[in-house]
C-alpha atoms as a PDB file:
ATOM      1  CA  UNK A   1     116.642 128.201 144.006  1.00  0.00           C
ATOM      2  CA  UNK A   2     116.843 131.549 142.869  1.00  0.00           C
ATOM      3  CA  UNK A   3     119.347 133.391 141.077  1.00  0.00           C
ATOM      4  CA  UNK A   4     122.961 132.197 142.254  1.00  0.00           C
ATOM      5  CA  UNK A   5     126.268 132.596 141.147  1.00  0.00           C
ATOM      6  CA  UNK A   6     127.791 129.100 139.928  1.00  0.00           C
ATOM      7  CA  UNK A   7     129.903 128.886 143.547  1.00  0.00           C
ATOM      8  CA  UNK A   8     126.829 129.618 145.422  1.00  0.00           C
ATOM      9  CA  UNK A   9     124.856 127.243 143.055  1.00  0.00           C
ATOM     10  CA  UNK A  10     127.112 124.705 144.159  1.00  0.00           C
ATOM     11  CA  UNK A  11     127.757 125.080 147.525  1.00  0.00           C
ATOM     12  CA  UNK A  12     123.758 124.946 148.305  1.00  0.00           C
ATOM     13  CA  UNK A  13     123.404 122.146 146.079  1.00  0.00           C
ATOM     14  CA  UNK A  14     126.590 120.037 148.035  1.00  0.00           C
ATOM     15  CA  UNK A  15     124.653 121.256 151.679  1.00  0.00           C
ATOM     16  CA  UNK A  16     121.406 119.820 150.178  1.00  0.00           C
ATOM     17  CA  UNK A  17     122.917 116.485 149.337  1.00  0.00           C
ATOM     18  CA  UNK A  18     124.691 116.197 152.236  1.00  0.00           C
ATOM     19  CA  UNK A  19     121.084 116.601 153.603  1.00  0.00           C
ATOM     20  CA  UNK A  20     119.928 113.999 151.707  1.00  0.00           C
ATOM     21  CA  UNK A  21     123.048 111.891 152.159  1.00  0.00           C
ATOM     22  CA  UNK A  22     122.258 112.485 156.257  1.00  0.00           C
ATOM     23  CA  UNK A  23     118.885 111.294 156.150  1.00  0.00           C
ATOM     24  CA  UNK A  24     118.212 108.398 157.946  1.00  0.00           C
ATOM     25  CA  UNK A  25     115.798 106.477 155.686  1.00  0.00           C
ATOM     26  CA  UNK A  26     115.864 103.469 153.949  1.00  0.00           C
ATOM     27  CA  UNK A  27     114.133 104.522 151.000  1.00  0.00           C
ATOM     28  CA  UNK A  28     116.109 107.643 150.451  1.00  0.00           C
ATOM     29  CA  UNK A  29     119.216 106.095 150.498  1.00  0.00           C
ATOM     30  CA  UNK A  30     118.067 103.919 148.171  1.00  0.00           C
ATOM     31  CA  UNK A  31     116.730 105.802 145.649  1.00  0.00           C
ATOM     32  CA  UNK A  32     120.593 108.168 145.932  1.00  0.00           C
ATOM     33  CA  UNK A  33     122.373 105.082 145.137  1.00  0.00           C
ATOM     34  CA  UNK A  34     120.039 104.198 142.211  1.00  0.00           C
ATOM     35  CA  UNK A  35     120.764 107.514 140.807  1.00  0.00           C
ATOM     36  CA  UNK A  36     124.300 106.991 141.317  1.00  0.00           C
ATOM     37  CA  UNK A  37     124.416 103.752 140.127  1.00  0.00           C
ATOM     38  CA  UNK A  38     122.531 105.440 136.767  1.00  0.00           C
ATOM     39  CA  UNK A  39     125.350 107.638 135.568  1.00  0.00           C
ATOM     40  CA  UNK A  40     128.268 104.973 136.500  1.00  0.00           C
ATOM     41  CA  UNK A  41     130.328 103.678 133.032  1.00  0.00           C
ATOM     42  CA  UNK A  42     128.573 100.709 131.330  1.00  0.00           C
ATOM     43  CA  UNK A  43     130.416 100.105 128.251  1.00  0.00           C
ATOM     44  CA  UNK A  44     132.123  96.767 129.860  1.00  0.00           C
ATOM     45  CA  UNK A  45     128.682  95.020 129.962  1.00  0.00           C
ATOM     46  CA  UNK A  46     127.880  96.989 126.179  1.00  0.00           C
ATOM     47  CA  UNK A  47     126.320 100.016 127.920  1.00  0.00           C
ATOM     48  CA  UNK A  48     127.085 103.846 127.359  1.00  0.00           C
ATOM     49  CA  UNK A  49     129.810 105.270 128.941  1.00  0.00           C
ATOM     50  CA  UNK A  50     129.302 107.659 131.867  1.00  0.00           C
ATOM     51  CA  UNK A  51     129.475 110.984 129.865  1.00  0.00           C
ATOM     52  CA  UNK A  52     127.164 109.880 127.298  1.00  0.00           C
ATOM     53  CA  UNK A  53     124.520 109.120 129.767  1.00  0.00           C
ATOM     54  CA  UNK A  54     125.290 112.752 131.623  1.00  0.00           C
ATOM     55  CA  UNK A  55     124.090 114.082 128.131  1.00  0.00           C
ATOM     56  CA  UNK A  56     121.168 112.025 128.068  1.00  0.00           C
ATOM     57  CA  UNK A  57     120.317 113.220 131.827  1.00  0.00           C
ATOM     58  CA  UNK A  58     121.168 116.403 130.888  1.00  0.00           C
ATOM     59  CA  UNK A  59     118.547 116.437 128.169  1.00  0.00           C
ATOM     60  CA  UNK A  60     115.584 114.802 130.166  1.00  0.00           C
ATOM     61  CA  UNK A  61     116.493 117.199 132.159  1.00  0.00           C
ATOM     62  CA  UNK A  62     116.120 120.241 129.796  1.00  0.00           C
ATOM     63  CA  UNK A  63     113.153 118.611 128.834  1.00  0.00           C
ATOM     64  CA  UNK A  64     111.729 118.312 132.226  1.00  0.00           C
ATOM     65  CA  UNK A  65     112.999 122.219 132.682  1.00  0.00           C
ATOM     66  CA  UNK A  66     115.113 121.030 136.615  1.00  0.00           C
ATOM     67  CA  UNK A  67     117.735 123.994 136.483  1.00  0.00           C
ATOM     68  CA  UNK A  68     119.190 121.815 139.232  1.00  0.00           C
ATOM     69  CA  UNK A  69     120.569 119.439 136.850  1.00  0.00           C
ATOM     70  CA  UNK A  70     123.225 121.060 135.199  1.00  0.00           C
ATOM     71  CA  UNK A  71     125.704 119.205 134.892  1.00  0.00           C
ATOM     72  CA  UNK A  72     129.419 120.997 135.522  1.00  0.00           C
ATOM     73  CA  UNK A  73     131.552 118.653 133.662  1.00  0.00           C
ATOM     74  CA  UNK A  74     130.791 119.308 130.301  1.00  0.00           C
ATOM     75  CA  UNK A  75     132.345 121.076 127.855  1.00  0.00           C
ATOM     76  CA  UNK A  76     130.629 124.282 126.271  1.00  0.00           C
ATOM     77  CA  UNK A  77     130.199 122.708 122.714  1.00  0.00           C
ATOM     78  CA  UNK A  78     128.403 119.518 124.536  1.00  0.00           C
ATOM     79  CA  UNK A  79     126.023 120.798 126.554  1.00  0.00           C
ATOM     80  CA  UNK A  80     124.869 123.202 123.544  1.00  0.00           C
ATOM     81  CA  UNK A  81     124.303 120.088 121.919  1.00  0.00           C
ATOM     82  CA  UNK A  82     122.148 118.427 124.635  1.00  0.00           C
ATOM     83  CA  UNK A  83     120.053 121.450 124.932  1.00  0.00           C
ATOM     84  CA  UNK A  84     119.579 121.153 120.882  1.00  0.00           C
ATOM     85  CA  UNK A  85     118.157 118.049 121.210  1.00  0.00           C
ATOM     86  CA  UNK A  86     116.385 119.151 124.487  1.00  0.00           C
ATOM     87  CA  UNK A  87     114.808 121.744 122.299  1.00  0.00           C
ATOM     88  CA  UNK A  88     113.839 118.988 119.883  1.00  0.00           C
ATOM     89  CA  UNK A  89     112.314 116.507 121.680  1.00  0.00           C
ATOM     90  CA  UNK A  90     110.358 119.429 124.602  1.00  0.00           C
ATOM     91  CA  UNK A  91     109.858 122.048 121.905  1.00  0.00           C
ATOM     92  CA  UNK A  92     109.279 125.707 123.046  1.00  0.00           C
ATOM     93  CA  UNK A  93     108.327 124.864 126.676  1.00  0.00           C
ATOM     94  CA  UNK A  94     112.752 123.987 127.233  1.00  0.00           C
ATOM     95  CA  UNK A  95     113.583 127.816 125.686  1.00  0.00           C
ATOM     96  CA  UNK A  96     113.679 129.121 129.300  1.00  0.00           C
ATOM     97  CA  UNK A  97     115.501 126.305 130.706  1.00  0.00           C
ATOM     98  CA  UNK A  98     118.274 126.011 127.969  1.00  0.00           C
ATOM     99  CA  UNK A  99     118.391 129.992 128.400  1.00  0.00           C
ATOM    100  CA  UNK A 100     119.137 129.377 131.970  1.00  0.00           C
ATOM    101  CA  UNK A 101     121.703 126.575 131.420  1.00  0.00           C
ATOM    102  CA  UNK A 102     123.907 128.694 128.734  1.00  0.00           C
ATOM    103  CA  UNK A 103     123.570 131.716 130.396  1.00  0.00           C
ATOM    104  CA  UNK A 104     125.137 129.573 133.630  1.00  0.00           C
ATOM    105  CA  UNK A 105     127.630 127.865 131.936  1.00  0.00           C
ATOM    106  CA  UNK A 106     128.921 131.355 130.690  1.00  0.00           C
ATOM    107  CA  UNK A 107     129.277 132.631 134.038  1.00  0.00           C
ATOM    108  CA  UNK A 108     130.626 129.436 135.334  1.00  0.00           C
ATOM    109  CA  UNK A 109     133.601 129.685 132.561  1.00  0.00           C
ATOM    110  CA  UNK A 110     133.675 133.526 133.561  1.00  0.00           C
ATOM    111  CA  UNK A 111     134.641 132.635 136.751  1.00  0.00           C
ATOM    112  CA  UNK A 112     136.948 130.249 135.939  1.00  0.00           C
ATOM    113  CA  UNK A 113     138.734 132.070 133.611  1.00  0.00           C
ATOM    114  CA  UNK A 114     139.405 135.170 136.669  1.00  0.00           C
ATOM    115  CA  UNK A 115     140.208 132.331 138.993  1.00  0.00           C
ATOM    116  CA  UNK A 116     143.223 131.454 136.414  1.00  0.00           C
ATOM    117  CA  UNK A 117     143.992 134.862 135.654  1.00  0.00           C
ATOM    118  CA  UNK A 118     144.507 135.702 139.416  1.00  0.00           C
END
C-alpha cells in the first residue's frame, strides 16, 4: 500500500479483509481462522497470553519487513521494544520497516490526540 494516513491505513486494510472474509473458499477460510486462532489467549492451557504473542507477531513481522502488520493496540513503549528485538534478530535489513512502524504509530497517536482535543 502506499503512503496512508493511519484512518486510511485502516479502512483499506478492514475492505481487504472483508474481501478475504467474503471469499468463498475452503482453504481461505481456513487459513483466516488459523491466524485467528494464533493470537487468541493461551495462558489457561500454560500458553502466552494474547498480547504477548501480538509482540511476537509483531516482531516476525518486523523481521519479515510486512508494514501491514502493525499492530494498533499497543502501547508506544511496547512496540519500540518489539522492533528492538526485530532489529536484533533481522539486523539492518528491519531499519526501514521499524522506521515505517514508529513513524506510523506517531501519526496514529497524532491523530488521536486532535480527535480528543476536538
Amino acid at each position: 500500500m502506499p503512503d496512508l494516513t493511519p484512518h486510511q491505513f485502516s479502512a483499506e486494510r478492514t475492505k481487504g479483509q472483508q474481501r478475504l472474509l467474503d471469499a468463498d473458499h475452503l482453504g481461505i477460510k481456513r487459513f483466516l481462522r488459523l491466524d485467528a486462532a494464533a493470537y487468541e489467549d493461551a495462558t489457561a492451557d500454560g500458553g502466552l497470553d494474547a498480547p504477548t504473542k501480538e509482540l511476537l507477531g509483531l516482531v516476525a513481522s518486523a523481521v519479515l519487513r510486512c508494514d501491514d502488520c502493525i499492530r494498533l493496540g499497543l502501547t508506544k513503549k511496547q512496540v519500540e521494544d518489539a522492533m528492538h528485538v526485530a532489529l536484533v534478530v533481522g539486523g539492518s535489513i528491519v531499519v526501514p520497516h521499524a522506521r515505517r512502524a514508529l513513524l506510523y504509530l506517531d501519526t496514529f497517536a497524532e491523530q488521536h490526540a486532535n480527535r480528543r482535543d476536538q
